[in-house]
Protein backbone atom coordinates (compact mmCIF):
# COMPACT_ATOMS: atom_id res chain seq x y z
CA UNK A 1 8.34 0.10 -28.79
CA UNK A 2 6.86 -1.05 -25.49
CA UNK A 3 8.43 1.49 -23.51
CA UNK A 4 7.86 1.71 -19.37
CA UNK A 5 6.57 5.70 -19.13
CA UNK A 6 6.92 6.81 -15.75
CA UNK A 7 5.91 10.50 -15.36
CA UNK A 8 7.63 12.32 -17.96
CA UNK A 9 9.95 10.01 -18.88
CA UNK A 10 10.12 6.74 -21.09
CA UNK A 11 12.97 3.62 -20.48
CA UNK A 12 12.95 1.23 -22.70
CA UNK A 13 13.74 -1.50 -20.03
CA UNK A 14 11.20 -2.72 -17.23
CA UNK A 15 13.88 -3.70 -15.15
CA UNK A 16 15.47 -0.86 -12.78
CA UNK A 17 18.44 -2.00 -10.48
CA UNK A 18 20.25 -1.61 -7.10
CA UNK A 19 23.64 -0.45 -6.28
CA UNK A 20 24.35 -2.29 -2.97
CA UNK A 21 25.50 -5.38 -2.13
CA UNK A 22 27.81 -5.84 -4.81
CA UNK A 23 31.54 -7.36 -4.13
CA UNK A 24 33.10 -4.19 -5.81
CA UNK A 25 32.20 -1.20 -8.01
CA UNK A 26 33.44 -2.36 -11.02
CA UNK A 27 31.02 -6.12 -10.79
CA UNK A 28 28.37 -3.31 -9.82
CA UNK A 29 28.99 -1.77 -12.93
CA UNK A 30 29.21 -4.74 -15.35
CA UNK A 31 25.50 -6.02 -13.67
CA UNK A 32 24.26 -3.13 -14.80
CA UNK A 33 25.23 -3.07 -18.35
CA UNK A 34 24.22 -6.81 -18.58
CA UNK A 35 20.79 -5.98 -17.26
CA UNK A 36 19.81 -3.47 -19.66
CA UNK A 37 18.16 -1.41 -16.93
CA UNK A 38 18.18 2.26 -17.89
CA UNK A 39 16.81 3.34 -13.85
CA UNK A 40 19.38 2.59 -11.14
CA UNK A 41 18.00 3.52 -7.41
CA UNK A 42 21.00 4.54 -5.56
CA UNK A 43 20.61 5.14 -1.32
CA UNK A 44 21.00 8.48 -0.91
CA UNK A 45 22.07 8.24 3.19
CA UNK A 46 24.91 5.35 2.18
CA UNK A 47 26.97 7.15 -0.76
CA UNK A 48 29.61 9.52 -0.51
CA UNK A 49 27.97 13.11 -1.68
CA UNK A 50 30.47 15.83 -0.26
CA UNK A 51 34.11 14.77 -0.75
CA UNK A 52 34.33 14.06 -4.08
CA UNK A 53 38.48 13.27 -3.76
CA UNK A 54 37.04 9.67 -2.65
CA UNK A 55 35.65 6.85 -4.82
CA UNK A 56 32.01 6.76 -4.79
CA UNK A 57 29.47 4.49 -6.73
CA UNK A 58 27.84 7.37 -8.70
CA UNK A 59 31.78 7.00 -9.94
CA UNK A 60 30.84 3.77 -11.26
CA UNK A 61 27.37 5.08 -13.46
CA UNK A 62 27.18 6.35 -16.34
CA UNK A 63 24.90 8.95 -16.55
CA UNK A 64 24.20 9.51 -19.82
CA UNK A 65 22.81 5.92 -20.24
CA UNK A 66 22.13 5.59 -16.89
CA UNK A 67 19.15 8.12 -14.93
CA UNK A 68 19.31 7.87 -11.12
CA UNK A 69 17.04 7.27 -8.99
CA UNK A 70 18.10 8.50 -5.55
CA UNK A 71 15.98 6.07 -2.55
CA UNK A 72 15.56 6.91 1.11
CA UNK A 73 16.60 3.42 2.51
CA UNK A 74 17.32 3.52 6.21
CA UNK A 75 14.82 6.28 7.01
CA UNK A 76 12.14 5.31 9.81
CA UNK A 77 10.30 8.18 9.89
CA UNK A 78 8.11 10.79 7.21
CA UNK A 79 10.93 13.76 8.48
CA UNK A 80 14.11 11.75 8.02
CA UNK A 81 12.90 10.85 4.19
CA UNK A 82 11.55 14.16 3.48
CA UNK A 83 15.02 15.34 4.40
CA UNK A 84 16.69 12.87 2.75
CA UNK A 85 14.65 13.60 -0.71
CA UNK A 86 15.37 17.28 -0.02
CA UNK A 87 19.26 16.82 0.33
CA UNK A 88 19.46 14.54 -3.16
CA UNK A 89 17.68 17.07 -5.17
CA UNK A 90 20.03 19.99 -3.53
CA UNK A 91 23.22 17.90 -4.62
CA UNK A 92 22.05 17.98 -8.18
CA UNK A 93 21.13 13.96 -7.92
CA UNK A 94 17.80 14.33 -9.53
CA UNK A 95 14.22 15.51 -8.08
CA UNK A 96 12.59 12.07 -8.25
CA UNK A 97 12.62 9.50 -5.52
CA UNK A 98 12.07 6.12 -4.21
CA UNK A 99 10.36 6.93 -1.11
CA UNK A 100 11.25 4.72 1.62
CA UNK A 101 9.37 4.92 5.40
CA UNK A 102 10.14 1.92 7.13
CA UNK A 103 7.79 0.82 9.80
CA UNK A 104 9.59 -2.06 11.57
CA UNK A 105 13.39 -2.69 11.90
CA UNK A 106 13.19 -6.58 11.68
CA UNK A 107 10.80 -6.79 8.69
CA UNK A 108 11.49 -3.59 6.72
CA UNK A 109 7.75 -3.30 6.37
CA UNK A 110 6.51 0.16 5.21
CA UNK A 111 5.09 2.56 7.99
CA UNK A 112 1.61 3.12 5.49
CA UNK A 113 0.88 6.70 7.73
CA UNK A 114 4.27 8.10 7.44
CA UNK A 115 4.77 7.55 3.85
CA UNK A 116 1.15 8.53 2.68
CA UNK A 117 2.43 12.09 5.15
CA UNK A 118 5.80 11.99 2.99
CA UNK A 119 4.44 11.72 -0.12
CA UNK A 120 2.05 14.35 -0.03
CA UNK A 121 4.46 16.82 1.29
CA UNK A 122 7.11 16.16 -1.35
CA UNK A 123 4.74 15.93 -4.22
CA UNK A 124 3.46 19.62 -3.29
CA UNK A 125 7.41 20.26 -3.17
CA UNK A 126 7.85 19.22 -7.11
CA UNK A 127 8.96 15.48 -6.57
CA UNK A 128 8.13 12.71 -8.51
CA UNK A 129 7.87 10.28 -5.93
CA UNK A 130 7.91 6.93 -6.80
CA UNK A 131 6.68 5.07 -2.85
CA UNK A 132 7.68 1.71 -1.86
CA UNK A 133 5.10 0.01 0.10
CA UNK A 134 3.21 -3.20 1.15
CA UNK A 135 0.51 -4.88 -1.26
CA UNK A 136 -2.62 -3.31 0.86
CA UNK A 137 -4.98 -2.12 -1.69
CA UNK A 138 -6.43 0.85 0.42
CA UNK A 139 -3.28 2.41 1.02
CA UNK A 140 -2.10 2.22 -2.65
CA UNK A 141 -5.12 4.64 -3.63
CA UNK A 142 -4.21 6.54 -1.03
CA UNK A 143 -0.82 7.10 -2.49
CA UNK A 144 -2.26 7.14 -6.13
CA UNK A 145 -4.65 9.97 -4.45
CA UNK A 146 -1.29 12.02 -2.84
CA UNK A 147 0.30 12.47 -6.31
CA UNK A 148 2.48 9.18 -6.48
CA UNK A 149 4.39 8.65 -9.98
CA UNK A 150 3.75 5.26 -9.28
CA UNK A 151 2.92 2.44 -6.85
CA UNK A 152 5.98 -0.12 -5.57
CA UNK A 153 4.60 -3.31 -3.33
CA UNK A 154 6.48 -5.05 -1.92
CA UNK A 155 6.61 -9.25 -3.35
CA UNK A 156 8.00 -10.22 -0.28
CA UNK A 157 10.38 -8.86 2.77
CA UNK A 158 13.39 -6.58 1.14
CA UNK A 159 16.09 -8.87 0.21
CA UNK A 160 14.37 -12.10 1.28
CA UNK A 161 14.45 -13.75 -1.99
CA UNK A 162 10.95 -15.15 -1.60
CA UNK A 163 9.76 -14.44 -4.86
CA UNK A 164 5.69 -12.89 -5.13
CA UNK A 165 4.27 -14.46 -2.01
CA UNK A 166 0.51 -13.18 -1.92
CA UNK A 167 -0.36 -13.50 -6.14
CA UNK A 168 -3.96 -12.54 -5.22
CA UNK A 169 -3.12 -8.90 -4.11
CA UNK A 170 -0.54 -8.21 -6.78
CA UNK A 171 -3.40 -9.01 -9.44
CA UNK A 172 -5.97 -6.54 -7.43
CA UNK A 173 -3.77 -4.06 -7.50
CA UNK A 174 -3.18 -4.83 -11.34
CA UNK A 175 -6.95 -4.16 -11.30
CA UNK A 176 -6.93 -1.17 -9.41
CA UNK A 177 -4.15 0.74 -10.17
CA UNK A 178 -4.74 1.70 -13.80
CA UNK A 179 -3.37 5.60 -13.70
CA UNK A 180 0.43 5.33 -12.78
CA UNK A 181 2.81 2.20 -12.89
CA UNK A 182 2.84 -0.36 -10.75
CA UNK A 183 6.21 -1.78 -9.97
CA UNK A 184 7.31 -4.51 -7.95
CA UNK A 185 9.85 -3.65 -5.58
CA UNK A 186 11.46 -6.60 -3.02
CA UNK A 187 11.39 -10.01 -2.73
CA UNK A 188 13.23 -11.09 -6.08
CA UNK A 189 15.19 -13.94 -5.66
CA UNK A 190 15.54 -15.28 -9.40
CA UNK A 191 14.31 -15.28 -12.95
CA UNK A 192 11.47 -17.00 -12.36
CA UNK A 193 10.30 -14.80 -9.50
CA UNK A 194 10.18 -11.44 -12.08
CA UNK A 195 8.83 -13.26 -14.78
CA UNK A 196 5.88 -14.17 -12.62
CA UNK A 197 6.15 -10.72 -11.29
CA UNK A 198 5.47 -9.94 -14.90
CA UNK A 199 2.52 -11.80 -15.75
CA UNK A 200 0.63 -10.98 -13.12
CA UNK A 201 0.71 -7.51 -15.06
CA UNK A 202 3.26 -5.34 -13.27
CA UNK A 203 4.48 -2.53 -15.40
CA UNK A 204 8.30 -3.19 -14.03
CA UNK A 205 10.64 -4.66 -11.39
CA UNK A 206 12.92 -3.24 -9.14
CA UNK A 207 15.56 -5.63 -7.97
CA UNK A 208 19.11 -5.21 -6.11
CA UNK A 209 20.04 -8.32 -3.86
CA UNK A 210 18.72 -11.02 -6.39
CA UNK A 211 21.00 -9.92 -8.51
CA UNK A 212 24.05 -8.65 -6.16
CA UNK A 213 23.93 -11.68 -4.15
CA UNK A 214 23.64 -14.30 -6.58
CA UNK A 215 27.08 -16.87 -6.86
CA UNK A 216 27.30 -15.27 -10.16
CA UNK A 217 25.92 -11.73 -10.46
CA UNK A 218 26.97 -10.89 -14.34
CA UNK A 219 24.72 -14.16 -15.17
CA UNK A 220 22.04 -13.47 -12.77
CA UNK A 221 21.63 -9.71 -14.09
CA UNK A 222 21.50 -11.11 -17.74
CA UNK A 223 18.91 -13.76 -16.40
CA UNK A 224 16.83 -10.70 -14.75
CA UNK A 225 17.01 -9.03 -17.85
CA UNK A 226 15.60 -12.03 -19.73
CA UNK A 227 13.23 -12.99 -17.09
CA UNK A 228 11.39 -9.40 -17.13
CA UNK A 229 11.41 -9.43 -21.23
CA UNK A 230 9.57 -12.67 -21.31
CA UNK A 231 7.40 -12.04 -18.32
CA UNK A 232 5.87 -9.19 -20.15
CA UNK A 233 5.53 -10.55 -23.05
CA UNK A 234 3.72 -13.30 -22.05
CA UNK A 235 1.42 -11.06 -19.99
CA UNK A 236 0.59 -9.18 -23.26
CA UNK A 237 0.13 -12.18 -25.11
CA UNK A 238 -2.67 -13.95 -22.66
CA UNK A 239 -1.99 -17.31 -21.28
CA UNK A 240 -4.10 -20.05 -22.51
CA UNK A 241 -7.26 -21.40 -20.14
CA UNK A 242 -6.17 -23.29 -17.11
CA UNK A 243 -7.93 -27.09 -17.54
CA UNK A 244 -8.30 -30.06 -15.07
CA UNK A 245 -8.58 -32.49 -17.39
CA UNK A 246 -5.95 -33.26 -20.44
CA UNK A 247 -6.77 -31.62 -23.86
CA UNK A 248 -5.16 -33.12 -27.36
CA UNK A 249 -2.45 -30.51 -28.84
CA UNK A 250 -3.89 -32.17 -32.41
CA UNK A 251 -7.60 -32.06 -32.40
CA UNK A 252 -9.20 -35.95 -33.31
CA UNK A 253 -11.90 -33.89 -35.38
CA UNK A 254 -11.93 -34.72 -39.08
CA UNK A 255 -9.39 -37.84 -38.50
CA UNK A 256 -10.10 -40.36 -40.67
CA UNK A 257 -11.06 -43.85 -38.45
């Protein structure tokens, strides 16, 4: 099987999943089954962890299909995430993390100095941190260099829908990156985008608001899940040689004149 290993464990799907945005728990729920994905990231700072008398999301999961991966969304600094990756192990959530250290409020870009600080500090702690960050080559060695699981660039703004916008870095990285996973993590917007996402040799894709905020989510998470199947195939199987000029499916050698 081409399974997606990721530290010590093994998914059988490329495609891990969000938990926000949704209209309701239950459509949450249903996206994920249709999706296949076997990693959910789940924002530790936006989900009900003490009173457990009130619905919650992790309600919603089922965690013996399901393993969670607990994300620091909303943290702006290396303190607030370490905090935040301390507090989901305490609560039993797991001891891996989606490290989040966002630079800029308006573009959600990654703060490179505060999550290279993060990561070391909570891979010396027993993490498996898994950092989201932009496509800058430099930095993603850095992280590679700190202990990171793997390596999550960004294809475009969180939640913009954009799809890969800078192809040339994503295939660098491809290059570079050869010791952990690299996984594309923002910028989704539809099928097409992951499958690209895909080809250009990325181990996996993390999605949530391509799928959430689609007109139809249950068909957009079955498209994802299609998308990211055919991608990688594809990418395994070697696209033919790009040509300028046309060149005849049936060859005209040996045709009788």
């Amino acid at each position: 099987m081409d399974t997606l290993r990721i530290a010590d464990r093994e998914f059988g799907s490329r495609l891990i999943v969000g938990t926000g945005k949704y209209r309701s728990f239950q459509q949450m729920k249903r996206c994920h089954e249709l999706s296949g994905a076997e990693c959910v990231t789940v924002a530790v700072r936006r989900v009900n962890l003490t009173d457990r008398s009130k619905e919650s999301l992790l309600d919603y999961i089922d965690r013996s299909k399901i393993f969670i991966l607990p994300n620091t969304a909303g943290c702006y600094t290396a303190e607030e995430a370490i905090r935040t990756a301390r507090l989901a192990r305490e609560v039993g959530l797991s001891n891996w993390i989606k490290l989040e250290v966002i630079g800029d409020e308006k573009t959600l870009f990654p703060d490179n100095e505060g999550l290279l600080e993060a990561t070391r500090v909570l891979v010396k702690e027993g993490f498996v941190v898994l950092p989201y960050t932009n496509d800058d080559v430099v930095n993603a060695r850095r992280l590679v260099d700190a202990g990171a699981a793997a390596v999550m660039p960004l294809g475009a703004p969180i939640g913009s829908g954009m799809g890969i916008q800078n192809e040339a870095n994503i295939r660098i990285l491809r290059e570079v990156i050869t010791t952990v996973p690299l996984i594309i993590d923002a910028g989704v917007g539809t099928a097409s985008d992951a499958a690209i996402a895909m080809e250009l040799g990325a181990d996996a894709v993390l999605m949530n608001t391509g799928i959430a905020a689609a007109a139809d989510p249950e068909k957009m998470a079955l498209a994802m899940k299609h998308a990211v199947e055919a991608g990688r195939l594809a990418c395994l199987a070697g696209r033919m040689e790009k040509r300028l000029y046309a060149s005849a499916s049936s060859p005209l050698a040996g045709v009788v004149k």
